[in-house]
N, C-alpha and C. Protein backbone atom coordinates (compact mmCIF):
# COMPACT_ATOMS: atom_id res chain seq x y z
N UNK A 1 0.84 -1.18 0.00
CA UNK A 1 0.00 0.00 0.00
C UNK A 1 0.88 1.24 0.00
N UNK A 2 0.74 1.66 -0.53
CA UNK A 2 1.43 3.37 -0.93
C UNK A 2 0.96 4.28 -0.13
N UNK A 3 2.13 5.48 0.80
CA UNK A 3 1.37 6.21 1.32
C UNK A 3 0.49 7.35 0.61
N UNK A 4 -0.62 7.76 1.56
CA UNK A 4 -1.54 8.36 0.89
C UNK A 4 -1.67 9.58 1.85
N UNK A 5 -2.27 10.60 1.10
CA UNK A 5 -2.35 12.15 1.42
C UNK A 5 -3.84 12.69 1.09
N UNK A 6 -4.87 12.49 2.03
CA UNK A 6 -5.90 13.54 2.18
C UNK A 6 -6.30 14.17 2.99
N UNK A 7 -7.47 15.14 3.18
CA UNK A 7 -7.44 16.08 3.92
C UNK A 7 -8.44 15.24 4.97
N UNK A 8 -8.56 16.52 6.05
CA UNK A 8 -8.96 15.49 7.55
C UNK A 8 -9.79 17.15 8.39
N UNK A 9 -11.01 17.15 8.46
CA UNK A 9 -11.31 18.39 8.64
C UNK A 9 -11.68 18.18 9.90
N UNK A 10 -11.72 19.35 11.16
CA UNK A 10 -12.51 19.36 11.74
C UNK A 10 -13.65 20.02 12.02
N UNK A 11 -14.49 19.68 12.65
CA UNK A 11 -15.93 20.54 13.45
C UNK A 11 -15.75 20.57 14.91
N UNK A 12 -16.78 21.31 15.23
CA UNK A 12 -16.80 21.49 16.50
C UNK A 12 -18.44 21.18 16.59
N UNK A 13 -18.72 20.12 17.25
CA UNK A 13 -20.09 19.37 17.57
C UNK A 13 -20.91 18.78 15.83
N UNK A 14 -20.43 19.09 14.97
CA UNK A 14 -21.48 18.65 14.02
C UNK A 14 -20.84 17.87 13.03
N UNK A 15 -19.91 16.94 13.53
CA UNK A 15 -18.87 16.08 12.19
C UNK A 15 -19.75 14.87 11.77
N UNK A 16 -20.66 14.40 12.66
CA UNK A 16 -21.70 13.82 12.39
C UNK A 16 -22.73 13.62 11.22
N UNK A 17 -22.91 14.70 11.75
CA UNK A 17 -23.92 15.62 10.44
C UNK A 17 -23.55 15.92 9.27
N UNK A 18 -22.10 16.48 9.33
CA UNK A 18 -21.42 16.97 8.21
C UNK A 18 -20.89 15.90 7.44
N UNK A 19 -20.45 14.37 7.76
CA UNK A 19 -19.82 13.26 7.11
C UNK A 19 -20.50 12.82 6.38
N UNK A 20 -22.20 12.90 7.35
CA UNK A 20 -22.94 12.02 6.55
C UNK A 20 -23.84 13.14 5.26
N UNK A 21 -23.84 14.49 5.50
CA UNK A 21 -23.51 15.31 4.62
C UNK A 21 -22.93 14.78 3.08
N UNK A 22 -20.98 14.59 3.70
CA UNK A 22 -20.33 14.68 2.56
C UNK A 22 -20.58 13.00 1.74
N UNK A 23 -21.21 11.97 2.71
CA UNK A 23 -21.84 10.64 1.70
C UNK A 23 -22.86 11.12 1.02
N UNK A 24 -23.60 12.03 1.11
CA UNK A 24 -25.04 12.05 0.30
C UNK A 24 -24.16 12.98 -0.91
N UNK A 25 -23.30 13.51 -0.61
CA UNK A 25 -22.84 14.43 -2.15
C UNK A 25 -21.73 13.30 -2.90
N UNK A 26 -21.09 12.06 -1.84
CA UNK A 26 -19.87 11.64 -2.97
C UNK A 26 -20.29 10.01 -3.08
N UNK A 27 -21.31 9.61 -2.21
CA UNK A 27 -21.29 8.16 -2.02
C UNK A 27 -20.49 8.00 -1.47
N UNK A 28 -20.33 6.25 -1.23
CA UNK A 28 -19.31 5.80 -0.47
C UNK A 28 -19.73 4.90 0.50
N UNK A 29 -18.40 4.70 1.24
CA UNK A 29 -18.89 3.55 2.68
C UNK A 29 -17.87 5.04 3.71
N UNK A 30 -18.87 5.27 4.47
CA UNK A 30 -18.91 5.63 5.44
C UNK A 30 -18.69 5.22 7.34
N UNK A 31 -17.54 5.33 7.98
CA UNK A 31 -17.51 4.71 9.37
C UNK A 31 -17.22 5.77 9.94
N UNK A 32 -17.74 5.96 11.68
CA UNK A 32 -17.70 6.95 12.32
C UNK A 32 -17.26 6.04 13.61
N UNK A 33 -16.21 6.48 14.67
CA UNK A 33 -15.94 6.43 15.88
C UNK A 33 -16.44 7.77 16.76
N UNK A 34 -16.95 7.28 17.90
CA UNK A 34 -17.25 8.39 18.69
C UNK A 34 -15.80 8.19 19.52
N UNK A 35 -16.03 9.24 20.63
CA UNK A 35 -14.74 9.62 21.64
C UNK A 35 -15.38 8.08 23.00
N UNK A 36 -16.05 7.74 22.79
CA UNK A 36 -16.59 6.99 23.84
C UNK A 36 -16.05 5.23 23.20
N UNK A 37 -16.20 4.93 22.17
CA UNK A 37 -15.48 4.08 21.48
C UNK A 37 -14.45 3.70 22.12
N UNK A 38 -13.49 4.54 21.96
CA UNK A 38 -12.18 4.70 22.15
C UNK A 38 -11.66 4.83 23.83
N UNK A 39 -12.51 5.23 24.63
CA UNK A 39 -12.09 6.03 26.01
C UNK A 39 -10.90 7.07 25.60
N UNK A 40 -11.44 8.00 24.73
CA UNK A 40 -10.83 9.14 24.05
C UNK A 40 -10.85 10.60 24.97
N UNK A 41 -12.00 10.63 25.56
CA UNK A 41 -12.39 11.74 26.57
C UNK A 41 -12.72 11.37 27.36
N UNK A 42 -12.28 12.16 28.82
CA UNK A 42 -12.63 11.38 30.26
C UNK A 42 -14.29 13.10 30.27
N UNK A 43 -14.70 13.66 29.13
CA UNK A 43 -15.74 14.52 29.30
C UNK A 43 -16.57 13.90 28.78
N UNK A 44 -17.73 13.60 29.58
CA UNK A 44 -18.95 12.68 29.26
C UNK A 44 -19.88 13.19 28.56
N UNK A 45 -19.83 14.66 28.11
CA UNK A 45 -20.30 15.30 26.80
C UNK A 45 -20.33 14.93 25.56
N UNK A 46 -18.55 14.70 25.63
CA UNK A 46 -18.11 14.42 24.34
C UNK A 46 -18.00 12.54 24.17
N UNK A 47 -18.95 12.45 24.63
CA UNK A 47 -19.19 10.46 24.69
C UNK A 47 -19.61 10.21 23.14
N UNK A 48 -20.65 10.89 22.83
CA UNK A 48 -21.05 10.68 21.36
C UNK A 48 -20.62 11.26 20.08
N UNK A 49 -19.27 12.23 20.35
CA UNK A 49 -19.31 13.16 19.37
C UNK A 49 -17.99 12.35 18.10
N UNK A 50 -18.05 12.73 17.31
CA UNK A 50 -16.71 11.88 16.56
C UNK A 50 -15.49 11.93 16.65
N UNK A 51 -14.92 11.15 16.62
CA UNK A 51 -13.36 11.21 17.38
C UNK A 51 -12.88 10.78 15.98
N UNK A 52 -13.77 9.78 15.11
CA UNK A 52 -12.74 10.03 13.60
C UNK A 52 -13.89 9.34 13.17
N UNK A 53 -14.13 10.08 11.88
CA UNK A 53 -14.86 9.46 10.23
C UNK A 53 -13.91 9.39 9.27
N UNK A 54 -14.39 8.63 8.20
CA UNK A 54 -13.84 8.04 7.34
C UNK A 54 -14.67 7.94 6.13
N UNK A 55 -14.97 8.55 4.88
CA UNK A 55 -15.68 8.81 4.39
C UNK A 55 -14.83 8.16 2.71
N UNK A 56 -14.97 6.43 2.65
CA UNK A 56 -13.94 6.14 1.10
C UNK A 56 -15.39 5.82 0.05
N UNK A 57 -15.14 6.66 -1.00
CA UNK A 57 -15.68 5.90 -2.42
C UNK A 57 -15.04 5.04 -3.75
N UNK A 58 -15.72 4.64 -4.47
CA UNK A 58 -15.84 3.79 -5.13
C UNK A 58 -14.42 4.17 -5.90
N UNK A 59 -14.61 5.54 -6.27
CA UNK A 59 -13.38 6.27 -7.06
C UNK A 59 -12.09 6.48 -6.54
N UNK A 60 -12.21 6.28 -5.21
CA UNK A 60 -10.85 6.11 -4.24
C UNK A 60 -10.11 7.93 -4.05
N UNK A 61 -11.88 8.10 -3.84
CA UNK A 61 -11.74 9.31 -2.91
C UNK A 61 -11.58 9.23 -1.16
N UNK A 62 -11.01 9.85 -0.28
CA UNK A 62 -11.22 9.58 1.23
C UNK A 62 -11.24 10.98 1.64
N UNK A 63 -12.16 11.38 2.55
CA UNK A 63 -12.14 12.33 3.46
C UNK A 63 -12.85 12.20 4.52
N UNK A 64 -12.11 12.68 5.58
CA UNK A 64 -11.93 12.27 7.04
C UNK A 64 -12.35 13.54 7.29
N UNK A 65 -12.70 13.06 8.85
CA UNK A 65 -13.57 14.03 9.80
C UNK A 65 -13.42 13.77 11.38
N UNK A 66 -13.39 14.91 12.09
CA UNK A 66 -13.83 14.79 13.77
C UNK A 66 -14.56 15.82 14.32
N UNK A 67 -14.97 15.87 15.32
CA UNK A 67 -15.27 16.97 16.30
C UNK A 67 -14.11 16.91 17.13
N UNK A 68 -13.82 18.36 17.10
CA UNK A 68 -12.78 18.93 18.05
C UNK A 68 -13.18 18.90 19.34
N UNK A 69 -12.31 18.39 20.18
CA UNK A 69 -12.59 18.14 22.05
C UNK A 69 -12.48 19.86 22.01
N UNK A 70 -13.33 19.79 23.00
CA UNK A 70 -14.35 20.73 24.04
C UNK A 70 -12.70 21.69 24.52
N UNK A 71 -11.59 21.05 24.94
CA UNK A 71 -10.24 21.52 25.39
C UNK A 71 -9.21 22.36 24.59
N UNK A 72 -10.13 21.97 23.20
CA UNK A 72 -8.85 22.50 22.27
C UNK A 72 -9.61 23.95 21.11
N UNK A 73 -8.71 24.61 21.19
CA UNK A 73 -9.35 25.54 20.26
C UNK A 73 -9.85 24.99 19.06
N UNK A 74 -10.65 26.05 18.30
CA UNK A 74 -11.25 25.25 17.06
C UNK A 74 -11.71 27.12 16.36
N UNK A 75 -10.86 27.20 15.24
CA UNK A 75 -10.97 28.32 14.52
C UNK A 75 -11.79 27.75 13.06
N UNK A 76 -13.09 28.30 13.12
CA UNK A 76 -13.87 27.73 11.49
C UNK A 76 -12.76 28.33 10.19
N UNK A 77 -12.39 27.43 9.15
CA UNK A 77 -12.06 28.16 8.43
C UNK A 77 -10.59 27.26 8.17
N UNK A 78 -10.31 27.37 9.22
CA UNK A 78 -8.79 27.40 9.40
C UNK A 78 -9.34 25.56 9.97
N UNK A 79 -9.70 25.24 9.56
CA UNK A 79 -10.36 23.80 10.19
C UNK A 79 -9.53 22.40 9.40
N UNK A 80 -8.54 22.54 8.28
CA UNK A 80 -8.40 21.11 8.09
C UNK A 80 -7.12 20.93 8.40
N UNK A 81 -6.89 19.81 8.43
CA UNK A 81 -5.48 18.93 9.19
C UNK A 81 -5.13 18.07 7.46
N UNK A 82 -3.62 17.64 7.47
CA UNK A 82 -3.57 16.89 6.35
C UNK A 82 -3.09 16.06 6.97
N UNK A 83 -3.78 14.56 6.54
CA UNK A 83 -3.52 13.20 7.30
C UNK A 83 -2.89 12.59 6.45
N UNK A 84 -1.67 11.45 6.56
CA UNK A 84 -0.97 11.15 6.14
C UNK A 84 -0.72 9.16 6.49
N UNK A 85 -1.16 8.54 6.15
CA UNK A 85 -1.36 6.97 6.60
C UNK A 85 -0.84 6.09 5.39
N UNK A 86 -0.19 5.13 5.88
CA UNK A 86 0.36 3.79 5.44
C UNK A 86 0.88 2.99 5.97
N UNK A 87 1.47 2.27 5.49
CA UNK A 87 2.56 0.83 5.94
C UNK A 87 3.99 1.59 6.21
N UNK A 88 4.41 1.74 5.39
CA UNK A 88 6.24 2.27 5.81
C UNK A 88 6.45 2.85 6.91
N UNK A 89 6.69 2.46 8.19
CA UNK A 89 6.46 3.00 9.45
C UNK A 89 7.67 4.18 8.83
N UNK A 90 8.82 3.23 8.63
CA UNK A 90 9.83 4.55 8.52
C UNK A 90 9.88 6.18 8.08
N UNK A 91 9.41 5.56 6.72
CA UNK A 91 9.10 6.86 5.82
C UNK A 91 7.88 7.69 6.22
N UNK A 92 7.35 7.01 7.38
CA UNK A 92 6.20 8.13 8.07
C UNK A 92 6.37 8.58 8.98
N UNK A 93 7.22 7.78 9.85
CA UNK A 93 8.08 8.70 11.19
C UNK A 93 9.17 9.49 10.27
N UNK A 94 9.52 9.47 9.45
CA UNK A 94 10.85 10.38 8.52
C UNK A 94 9.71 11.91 8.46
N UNK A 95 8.56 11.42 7.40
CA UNK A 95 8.04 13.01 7.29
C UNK A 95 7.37 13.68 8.56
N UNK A 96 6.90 12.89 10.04
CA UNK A 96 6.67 13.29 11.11
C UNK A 96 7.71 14.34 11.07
N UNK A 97 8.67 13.54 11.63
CA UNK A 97 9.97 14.29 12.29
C UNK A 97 10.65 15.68 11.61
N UNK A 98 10.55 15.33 10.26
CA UNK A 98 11.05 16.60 9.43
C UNK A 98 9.78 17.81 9.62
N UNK A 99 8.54 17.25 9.35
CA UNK A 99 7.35 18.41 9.19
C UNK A 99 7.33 18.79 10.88
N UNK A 100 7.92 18.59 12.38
CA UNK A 100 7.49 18.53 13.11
C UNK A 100 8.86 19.69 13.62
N UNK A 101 9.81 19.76 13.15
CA UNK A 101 11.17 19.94 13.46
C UNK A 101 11.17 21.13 12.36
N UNK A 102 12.30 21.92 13.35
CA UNK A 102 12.55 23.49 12.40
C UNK A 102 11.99 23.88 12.67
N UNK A 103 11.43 25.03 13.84
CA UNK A 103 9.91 25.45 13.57
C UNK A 103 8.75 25.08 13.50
N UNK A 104 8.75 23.84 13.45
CA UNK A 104 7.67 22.83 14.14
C UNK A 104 7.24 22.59 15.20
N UNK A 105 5.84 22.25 15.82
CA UNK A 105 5.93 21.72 16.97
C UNK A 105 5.15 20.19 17.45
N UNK A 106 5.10 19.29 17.85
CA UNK A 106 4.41 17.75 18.54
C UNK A 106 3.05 18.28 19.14
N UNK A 107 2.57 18.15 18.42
CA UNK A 107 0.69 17.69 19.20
C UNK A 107 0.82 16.54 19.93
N UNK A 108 0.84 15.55 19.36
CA UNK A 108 0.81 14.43 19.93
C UNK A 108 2.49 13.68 19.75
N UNK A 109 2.88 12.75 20.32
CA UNK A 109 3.95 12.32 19.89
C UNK A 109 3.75 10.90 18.92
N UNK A 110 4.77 10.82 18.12
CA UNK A 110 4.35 8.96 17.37
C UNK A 110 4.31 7.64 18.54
N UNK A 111 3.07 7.62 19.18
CA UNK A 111 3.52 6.22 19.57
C UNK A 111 2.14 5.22 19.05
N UNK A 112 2.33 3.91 19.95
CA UNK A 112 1.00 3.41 20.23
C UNK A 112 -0.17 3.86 20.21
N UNK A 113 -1.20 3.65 19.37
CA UNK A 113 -2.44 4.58 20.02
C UNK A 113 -4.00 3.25 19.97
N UNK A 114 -5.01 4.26 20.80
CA UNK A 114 -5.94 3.29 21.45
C UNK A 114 -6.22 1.99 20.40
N UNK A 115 -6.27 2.30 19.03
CA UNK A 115 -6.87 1.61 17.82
C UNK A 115 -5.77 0.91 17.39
N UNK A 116 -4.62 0.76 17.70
CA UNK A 116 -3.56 -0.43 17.64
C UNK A 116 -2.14 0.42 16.70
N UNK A 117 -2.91 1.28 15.84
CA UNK A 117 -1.84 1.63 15.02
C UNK A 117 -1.04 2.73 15.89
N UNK A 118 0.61 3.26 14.98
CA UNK A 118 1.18 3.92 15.73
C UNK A 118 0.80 5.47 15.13
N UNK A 119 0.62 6.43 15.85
CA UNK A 119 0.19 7.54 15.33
C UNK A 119 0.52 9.06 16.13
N UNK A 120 0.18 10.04 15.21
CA UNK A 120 1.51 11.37 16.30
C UNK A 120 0.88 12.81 15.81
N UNK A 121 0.41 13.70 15.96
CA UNK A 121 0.26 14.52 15.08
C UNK A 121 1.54 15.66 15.61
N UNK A 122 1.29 16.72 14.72
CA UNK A 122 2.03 17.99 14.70
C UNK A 122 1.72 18.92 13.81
N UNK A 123 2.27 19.94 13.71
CA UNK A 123 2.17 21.21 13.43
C UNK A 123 3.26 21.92 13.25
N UNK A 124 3.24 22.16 11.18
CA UNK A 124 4.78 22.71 10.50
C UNK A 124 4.81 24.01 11.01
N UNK A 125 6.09 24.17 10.49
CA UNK A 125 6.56 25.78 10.49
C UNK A 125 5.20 26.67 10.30
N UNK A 126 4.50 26.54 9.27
CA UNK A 126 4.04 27.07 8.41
C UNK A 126 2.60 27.36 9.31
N UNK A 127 2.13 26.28 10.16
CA UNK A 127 0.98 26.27 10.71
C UNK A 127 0.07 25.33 9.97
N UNK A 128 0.68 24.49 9.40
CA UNK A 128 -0.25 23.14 8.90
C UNK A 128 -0.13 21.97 9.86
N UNK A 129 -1.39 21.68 10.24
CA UNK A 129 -1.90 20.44 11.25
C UNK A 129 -2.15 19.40 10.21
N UNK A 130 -0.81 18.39 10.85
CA UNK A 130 -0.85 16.93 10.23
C UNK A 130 -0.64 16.31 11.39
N UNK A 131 -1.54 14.90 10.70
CA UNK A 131 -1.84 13.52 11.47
C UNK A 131 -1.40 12.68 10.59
N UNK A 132 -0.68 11.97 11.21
CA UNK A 132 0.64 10.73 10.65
C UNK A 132 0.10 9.40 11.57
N UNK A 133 -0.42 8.57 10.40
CA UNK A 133 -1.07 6.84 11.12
C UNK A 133 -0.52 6.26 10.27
N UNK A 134 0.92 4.90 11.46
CA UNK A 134 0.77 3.78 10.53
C UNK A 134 0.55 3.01 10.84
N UNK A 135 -0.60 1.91 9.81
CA UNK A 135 -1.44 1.18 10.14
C UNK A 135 -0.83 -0.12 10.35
N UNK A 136 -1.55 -0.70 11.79
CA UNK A 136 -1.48 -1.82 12.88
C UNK A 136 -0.76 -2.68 12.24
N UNK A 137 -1.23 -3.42 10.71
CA UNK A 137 -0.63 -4.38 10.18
C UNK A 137 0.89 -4.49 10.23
N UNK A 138 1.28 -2.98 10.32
CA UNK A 138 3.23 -2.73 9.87
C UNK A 138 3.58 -1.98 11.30
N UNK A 139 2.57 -1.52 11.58
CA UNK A 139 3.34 -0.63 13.67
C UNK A 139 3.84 -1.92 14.08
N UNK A 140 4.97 -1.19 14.56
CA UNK A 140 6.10 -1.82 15.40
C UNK A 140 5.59 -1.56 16.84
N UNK A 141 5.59 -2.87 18.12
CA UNK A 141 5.19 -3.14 19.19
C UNK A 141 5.48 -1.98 20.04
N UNK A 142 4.66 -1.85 21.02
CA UNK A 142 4.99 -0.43 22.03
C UNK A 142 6.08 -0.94 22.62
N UNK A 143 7.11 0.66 23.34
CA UNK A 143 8.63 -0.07 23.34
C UNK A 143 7.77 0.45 25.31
């Protein structure tokens, strides 16, 4: 599998609405995790809200979705993240580290995460929010 590059938007309370929105305009198979899924938020608000969609069609389009936790700012507009997922753990901890470094800073760090794969986000020089997942099949065991 080749890594792949699409966009990953967020909302604030309505990613729900809005995913299943973007199936009625592109088709597709559609999956939604809430934050409760996961034990993602210890805020019992955010039990139902989406912690990640996944929105693939036929044409091998993907666009992803969440609601932003209640903790973190959330500017409309300025709302998408570019997500970045595959197999090559290496070559995805390589563009972590470079897009994260220089003027960069770690949202999250690359490790383990609840859903098995290893995953990290950050934020370039530039002020672009990327999320880097590599998937379970190729993550290397928590150290």
């Amino acid at each position: 599998m080749p890594t792949i590059l699409n966009p990953y938007i967020s909302f604030r309370d309505n990613a729900r609405e809005a995913m299943n929105f973007y199936q009625s305009v592109f088709g597709g198979e559609l999956t939604l995790s809430t934050f409760a899924d996961f034990q993602a938020s210890e805020d019992p608000a955010e039990a139902e809200k989406i912690m990640h969609g996944m929105l693939t069609t036929t044409q091998g389009l993907v666009l992803m979705g969440a609601d932003t936790p209640n903790s973190m700012e959330y500017h409309p507009g300025s709302s998408i993240s570019i997500s970045l997922s595959g197999e090559d753990e290496g070559e995805l901890r390589g563009f972590y580290e470079k897009l994260s470094a220089d003027g960069g800073s770690v949202t999250v760090p690359m490790e383990k995460s609840p859903w098995g794969d290893v995953f990290g986000m950050c934020t370039d020089r530039y002020g672009v929010a990327w999320l880097v997942n590599v998937n379970s099949a190729q993550a290397a065991p928590a150290q």
